[in-house]
Protein backbone atom coordinates (compact mmCIF):
# COMPACT_ATOMS: atom_id res chain seq x y z
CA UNK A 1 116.13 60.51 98.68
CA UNK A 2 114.14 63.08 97.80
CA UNK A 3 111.01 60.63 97.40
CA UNK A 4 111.74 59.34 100.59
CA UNK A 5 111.62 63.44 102.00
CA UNK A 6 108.30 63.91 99.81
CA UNK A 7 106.81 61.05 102.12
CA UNK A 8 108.05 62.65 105.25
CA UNK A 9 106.47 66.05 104.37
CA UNK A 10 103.61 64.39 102.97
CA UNK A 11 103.14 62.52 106.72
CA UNK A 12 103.69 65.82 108.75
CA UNK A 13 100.43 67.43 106.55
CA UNK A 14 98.49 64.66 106.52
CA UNK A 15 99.07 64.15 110.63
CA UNK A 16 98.33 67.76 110.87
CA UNK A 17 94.92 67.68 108.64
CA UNK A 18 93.75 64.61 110.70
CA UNK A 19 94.67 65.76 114.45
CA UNK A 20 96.30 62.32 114.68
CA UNK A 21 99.78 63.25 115.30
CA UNK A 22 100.90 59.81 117.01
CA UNK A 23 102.94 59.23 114.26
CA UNK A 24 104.98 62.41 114.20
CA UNK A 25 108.31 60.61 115.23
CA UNK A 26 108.22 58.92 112.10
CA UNK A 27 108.45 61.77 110.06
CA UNK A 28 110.33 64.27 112.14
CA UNK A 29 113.17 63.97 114.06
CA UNK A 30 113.94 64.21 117.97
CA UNK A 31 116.09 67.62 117.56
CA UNK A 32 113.84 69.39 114.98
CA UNK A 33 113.55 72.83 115.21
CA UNK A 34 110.23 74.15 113.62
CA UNK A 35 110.61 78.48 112.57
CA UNK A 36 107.44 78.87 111.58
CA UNK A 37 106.24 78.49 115.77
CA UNK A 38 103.43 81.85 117.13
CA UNK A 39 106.48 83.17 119.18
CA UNK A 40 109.65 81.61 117.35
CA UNK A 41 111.48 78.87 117.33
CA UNK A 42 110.21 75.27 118.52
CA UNK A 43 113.01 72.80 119.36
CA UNK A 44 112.37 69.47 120.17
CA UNK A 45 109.73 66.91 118.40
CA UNK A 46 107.26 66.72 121.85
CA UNK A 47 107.54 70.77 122.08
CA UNK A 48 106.60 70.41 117.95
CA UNK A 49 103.96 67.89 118.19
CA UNK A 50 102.38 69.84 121.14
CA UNK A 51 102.21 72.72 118.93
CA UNK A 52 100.58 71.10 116.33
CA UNK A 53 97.76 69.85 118.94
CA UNK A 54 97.29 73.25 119.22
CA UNK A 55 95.75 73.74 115.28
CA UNK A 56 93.53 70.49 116.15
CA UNK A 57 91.92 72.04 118.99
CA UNK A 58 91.29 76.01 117.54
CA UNK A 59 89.91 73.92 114.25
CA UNK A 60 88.14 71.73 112.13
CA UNK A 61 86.90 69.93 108.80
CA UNK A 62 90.80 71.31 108.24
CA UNK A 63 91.53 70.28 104.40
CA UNK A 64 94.82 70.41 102.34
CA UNK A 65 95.88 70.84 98.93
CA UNK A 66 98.88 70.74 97.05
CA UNK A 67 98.94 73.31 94.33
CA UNK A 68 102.41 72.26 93.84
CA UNK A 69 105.53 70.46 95.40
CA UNK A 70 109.32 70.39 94.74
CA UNK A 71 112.14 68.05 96.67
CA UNK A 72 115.96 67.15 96.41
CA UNK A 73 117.99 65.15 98.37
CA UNK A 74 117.85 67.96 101.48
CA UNK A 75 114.65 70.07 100.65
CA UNK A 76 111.12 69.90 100.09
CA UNK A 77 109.09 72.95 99.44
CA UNK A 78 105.11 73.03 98.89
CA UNK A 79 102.91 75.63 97.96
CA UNK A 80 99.81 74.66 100.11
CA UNK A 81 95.97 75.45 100.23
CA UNK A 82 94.71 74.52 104.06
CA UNK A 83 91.06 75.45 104.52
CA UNK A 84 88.97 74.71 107.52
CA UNK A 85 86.57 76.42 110.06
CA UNK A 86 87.58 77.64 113.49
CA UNK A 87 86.42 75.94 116.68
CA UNK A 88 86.66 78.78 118.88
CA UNK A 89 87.76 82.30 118.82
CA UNK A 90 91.50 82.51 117.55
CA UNK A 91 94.12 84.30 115.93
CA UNK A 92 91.15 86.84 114.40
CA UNK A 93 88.83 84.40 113.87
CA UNK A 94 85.64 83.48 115.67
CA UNK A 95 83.92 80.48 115.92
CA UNK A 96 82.44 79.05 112.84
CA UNK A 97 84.40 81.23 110.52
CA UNK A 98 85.61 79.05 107.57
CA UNK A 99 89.60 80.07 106.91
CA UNK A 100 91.24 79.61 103.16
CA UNK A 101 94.76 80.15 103.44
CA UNK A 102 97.91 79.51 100.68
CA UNK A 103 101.56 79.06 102.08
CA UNK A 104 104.77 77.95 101.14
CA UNK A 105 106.15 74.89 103.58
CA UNK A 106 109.66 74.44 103.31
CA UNK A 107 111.50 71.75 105.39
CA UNK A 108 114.78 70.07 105.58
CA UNK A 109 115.62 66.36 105.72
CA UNK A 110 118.47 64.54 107.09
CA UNK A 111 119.88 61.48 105.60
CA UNK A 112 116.68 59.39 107.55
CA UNK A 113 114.21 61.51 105.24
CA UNK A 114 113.19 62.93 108.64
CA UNK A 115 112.73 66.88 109.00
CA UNK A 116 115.00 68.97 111.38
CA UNK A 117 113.96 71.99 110.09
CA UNK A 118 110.84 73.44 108.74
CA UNK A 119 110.11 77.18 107.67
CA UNK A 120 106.43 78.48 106.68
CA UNK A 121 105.81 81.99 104.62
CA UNK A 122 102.18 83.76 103.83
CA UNK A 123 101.43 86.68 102.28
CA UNK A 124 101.24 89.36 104.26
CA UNK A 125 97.65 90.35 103.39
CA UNK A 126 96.36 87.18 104.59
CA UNK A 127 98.30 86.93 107.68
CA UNK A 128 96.54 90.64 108.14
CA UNK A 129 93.28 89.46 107.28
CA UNK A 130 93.65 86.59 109.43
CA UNK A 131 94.82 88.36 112.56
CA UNK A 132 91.60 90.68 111.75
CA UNK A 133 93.53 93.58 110.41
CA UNK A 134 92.26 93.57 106.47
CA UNK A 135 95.30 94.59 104.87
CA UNK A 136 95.18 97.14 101.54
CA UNK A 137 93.65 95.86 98.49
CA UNK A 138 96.91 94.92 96.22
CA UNK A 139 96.75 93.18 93.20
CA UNK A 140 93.57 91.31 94.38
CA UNK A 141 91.97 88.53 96.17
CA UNK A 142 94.93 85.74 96.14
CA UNK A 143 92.69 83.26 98.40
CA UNK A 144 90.24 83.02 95.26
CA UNK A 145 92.95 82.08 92.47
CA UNK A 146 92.57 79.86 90.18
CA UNK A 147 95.19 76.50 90.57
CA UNK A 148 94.77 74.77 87.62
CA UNK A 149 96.36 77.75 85.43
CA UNK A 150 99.34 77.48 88.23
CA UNK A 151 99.42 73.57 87.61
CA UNK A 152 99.42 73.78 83.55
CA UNK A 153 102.43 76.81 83.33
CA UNK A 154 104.84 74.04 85.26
């Protein structure tokens, strides 16, 4: 099972990264309800997948990396690198402005392997940062770690 939710998650990124999301309703299911939406919740799959058009339209060259993955039979959680640059002015970005952002994706499966739930966390300084509002300097740059040293203490 949890293989089978690994390839559902892993569907829903790569659908995301290539602005192809005709696939969607293979991966998520027709009563999903995705927290992580701008203004709250987003119930439904077309209300989901028209979200998602959204991030295909404001950018581009939009790139993905797992730094590291975990799933059960219910769960799989990612800690994710997305980079990209913006087609147009959004969220405190202009256009042309490359973004490199880390987050933790976690989403739910049912018995299918399909998602009916998905949360998303950042850290707050680059959710400020991103929004345009540079947040204090704490600890340091976390956009500019280094993975591998993450991969090798697992």
């Amino acid at each position: 099972m949890a293989k089978k939710n690994l390839y559902a998650h892993r569907g829903v990124v790569k659908a995301i990264e290539s602005g192809d999301l005709s696939k969607l309703g293979d991966y998520i299911a027709e009563d999903a309800v995705d927290h992580a939406g701008e203004t709250g919740d987003i119930k439904g799959l077309e209300n989901i997948r028209a979200e998602m058009a959204k991030y295909a339209q404001h950018s581009e060259k939009m790139k993905s990396e797992v730094i590291k993955e975990l799933a059960d039979d219910e769960y799989v959680m990612a800690w994710l690198r997305f980079t990209g640059t913006m087609k147009e002015d959004q969220m405190g970005m202009k256009k042309g402005d490359n973004y490199n952002m880390t987050s933790i994706e976690v989403s739910k499966h049912n018995s299918d392997g399909k998602v009916t739930e998905h949360w998303s966390f950042m850290q707050p300084s680059e959710l400020m940062n991103m929004m345009g509002t540079p947040g204090p300097a704490v600890g340091g740059d976390t956009t500019k770690m280094k993975t591998d040293s993450v991969k090798k203490s697992y």
